[in-house]
N, C-alpha and C. Protein backbone atom coordinates (compact mmCIF):
# COMPACT_ATOMS: atom_id res chain seq x y z
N UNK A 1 -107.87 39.15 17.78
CA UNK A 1 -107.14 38.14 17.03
C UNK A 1 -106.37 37.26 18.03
N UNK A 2 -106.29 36.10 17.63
CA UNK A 2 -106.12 35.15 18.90
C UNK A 2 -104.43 34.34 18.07
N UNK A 3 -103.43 34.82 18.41
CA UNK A 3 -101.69 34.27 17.85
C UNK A 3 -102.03 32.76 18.53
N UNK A 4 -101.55 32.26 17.41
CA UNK A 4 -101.70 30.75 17.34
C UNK A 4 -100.07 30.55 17.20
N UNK A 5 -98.96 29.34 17.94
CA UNK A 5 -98.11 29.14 17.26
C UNK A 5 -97.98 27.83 16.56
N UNK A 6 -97.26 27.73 15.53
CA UNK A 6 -97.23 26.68 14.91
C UNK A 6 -96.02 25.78 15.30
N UNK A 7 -95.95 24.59 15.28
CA UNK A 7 -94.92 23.61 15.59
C UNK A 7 -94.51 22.29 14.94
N UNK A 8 -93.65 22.18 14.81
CA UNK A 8 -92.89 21.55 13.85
C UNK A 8 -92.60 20.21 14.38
N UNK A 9 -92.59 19.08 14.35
CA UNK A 9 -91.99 17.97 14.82
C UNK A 9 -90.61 17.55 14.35
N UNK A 10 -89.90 18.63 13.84
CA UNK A 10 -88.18 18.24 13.58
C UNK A 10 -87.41 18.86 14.71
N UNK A 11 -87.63 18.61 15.89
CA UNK A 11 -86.49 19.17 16.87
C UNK A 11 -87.06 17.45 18.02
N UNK A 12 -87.70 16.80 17.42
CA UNK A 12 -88.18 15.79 18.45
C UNK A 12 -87.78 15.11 17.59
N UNK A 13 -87.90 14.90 16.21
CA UNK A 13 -86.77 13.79 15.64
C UNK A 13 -85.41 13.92 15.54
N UNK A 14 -84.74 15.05 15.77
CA UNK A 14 -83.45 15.55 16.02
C UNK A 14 -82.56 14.76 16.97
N UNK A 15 -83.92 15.30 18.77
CA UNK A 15 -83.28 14.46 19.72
C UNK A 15 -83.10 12.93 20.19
N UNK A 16 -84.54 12.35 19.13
CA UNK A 16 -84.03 10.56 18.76
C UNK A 16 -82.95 10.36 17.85
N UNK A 17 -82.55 11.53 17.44
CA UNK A 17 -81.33 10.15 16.43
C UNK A 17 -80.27 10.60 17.40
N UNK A 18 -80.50 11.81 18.06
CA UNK A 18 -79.04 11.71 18.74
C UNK A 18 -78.81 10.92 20.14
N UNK A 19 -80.01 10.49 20.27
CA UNK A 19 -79.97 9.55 21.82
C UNK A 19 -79.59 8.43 21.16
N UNK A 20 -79.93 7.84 19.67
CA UNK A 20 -79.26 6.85 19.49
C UNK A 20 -78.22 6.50 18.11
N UNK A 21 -77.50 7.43 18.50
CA UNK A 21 -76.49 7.58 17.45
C UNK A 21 -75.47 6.80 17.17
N UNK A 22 -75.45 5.77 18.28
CA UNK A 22 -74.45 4.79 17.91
C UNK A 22 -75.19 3.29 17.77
N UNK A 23 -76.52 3.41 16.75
CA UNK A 23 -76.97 2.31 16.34
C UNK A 23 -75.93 1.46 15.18
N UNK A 24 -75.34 2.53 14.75
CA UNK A 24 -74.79 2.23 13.60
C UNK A 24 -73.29 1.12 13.87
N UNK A 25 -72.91 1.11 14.86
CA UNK A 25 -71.88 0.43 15.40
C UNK A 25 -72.32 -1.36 15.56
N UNK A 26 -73.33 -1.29 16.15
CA UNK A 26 -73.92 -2.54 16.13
C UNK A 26 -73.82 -3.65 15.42
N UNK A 27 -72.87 -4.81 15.60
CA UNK A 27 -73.08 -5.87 14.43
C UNK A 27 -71.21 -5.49 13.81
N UNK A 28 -70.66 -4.17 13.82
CA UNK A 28 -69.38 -4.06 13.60
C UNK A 28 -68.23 -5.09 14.28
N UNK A 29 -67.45 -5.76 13.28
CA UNK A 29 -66.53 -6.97 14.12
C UNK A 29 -64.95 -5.90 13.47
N UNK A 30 -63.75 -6.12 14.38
CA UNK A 30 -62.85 -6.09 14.45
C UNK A 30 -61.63 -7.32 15.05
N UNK A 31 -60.33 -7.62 14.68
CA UNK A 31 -59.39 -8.36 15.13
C UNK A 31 -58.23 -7.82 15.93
N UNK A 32 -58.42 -7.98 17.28
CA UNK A 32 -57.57 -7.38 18.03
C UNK A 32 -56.64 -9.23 17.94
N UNK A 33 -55.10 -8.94 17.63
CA UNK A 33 -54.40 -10.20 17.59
C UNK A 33 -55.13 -11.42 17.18
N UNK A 34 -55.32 -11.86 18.00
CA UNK A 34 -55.99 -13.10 17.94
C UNK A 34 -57.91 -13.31 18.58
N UNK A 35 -57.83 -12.33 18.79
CA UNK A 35 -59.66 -12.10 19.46
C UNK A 35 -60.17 -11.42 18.57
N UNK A 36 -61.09 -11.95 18.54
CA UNK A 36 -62.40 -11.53 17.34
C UNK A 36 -62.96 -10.63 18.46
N UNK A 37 -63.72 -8.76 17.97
CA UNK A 37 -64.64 -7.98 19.25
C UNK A 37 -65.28 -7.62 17.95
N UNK A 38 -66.94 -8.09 19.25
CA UNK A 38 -67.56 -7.65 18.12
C UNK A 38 -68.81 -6.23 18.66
N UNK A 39 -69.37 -5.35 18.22
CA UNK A 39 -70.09 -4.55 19.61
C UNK A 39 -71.31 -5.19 18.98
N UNK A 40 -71.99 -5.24 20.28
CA UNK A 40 -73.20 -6.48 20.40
C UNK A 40 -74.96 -5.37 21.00
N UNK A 41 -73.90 -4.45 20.97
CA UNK A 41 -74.93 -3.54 21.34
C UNK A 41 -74.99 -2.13 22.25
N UNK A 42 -76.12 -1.07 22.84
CA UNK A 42 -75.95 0.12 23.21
C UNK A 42 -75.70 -0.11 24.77
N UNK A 43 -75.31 0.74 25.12
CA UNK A 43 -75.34 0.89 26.79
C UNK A 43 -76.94 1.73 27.37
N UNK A 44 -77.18 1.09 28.06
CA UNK A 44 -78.74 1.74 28.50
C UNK A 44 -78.55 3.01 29.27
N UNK A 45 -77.25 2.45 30.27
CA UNK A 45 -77.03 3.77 30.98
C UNK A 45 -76.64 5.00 30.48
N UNK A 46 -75.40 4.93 29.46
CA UNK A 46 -75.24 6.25 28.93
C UNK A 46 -75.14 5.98 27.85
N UNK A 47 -75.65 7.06 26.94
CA UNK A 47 -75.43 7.04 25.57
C UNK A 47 -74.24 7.05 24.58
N UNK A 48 -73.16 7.14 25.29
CA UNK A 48 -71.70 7.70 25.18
C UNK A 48 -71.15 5.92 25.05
N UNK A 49 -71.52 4.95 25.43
CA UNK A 49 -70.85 3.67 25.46
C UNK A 49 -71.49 2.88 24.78
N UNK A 50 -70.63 1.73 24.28
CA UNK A 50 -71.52 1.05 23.43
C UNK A 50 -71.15 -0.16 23.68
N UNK A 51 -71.55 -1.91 24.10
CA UNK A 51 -71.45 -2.93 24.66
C UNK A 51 -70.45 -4.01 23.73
N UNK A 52 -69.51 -4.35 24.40
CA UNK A 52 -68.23 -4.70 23.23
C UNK A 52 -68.03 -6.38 23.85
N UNK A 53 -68.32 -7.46 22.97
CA UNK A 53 -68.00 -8.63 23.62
C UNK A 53 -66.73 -9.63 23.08
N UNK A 54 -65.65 -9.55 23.47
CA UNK A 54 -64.72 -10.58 22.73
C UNK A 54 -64.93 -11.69 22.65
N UNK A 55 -63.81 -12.64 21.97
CA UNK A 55 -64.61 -13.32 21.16
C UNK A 55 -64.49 -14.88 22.68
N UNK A 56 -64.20 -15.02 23.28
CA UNK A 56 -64.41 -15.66 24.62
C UNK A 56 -65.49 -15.68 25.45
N UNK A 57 -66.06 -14.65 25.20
CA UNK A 57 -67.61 -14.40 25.89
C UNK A 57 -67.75 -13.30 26.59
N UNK A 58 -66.67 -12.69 27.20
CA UNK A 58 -66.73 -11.53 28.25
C UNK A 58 -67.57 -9.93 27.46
N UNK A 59 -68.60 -9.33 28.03
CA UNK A 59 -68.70 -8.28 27.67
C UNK A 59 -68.96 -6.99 28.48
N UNK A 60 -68.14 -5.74 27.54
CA UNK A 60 -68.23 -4.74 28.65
C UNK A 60 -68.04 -3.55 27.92
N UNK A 61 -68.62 -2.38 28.24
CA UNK A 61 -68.91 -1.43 27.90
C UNK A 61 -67.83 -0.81 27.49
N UNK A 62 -67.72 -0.07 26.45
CA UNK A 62 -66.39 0.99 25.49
C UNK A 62 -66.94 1.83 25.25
N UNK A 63 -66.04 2.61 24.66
CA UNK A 63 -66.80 4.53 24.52
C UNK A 63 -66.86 4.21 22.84
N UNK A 64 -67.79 5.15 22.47
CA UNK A 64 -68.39 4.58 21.34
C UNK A 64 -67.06 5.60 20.48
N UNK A 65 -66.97 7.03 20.48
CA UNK A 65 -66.05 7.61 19.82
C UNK A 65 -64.74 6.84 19.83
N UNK A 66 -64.08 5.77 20.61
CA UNK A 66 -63.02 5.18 20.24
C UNK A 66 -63.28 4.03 19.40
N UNK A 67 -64.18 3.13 20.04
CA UNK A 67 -65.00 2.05 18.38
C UNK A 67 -64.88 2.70 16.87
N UNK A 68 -65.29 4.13 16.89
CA UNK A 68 -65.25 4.61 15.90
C UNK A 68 -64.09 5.15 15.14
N UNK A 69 -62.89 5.53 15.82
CA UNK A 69 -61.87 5.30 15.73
C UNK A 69 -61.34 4.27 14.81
N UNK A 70 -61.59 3.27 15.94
CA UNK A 70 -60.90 1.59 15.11
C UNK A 70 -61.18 1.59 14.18
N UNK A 71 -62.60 1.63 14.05
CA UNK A 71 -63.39 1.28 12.68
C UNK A 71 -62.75 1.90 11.68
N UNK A 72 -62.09 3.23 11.93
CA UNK A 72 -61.62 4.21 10.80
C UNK A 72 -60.45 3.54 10.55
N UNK A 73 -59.91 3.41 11.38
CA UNK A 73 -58.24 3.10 11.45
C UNK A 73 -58.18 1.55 10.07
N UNK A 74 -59.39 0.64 10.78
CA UNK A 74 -59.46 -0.83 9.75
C UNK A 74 -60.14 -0.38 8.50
N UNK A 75 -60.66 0.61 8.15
CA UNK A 75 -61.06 0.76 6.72
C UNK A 75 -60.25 1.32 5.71
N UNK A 76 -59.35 2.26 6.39
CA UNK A 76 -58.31 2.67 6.11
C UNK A 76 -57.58 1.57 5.32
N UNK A 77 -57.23 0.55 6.43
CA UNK A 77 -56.14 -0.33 6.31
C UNK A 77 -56.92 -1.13 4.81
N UNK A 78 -57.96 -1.57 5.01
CA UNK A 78 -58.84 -2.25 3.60
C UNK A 78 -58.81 -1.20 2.36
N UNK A 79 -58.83 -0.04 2.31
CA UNK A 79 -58.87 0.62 1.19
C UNK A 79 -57.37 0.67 0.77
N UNK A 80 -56.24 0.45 1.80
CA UNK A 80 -55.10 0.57 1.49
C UNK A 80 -54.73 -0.63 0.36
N UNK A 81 -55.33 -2.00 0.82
CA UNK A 81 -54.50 -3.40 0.05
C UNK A 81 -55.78 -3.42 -0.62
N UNK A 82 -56.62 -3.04 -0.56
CA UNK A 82 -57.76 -3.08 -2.62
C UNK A 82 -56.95 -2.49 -3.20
């Protein structure tokens, strides 16, 4: 008898969503004072940063768990004054 194993392709879609887990940030705008930031996109180098451009033109890499942060912090603030 010849053991065959069987294999699953859910541990290879597992490790794509987590290489790109901060798709979801993308296109998110916030108001720091008077500057519009908006994240414009992923960091190639590490997965951990995500590409943040104010509203002047300059752009540069942020850690994506603090974006996510903000984001909480401003939805907060919107669910507060609905």
């Amino acid at each position: 008898m010849d053991p065959k194993q069987t294999v699953f392709p859910f541990h290879a879609n597992r490790s794509q969503r987590r290489k790109h887990s901060n798709v979801d940030l993308v296109g998110r705008v916030y108001m720091d004072d008077y500057v519009r930031v908006t994240v414009v996109g992923l960091c190639e180098d590490d997965n951990q940063y995500v590409l943040v451009r104010r509203q002047p033109g300059n752009t540069s890499p942020m850690l994506a768990w603090l974006m996510r942060s903000i984001f909480a912090e401003e939805d907060k603030k919107l669910r507060r004054a609905a």
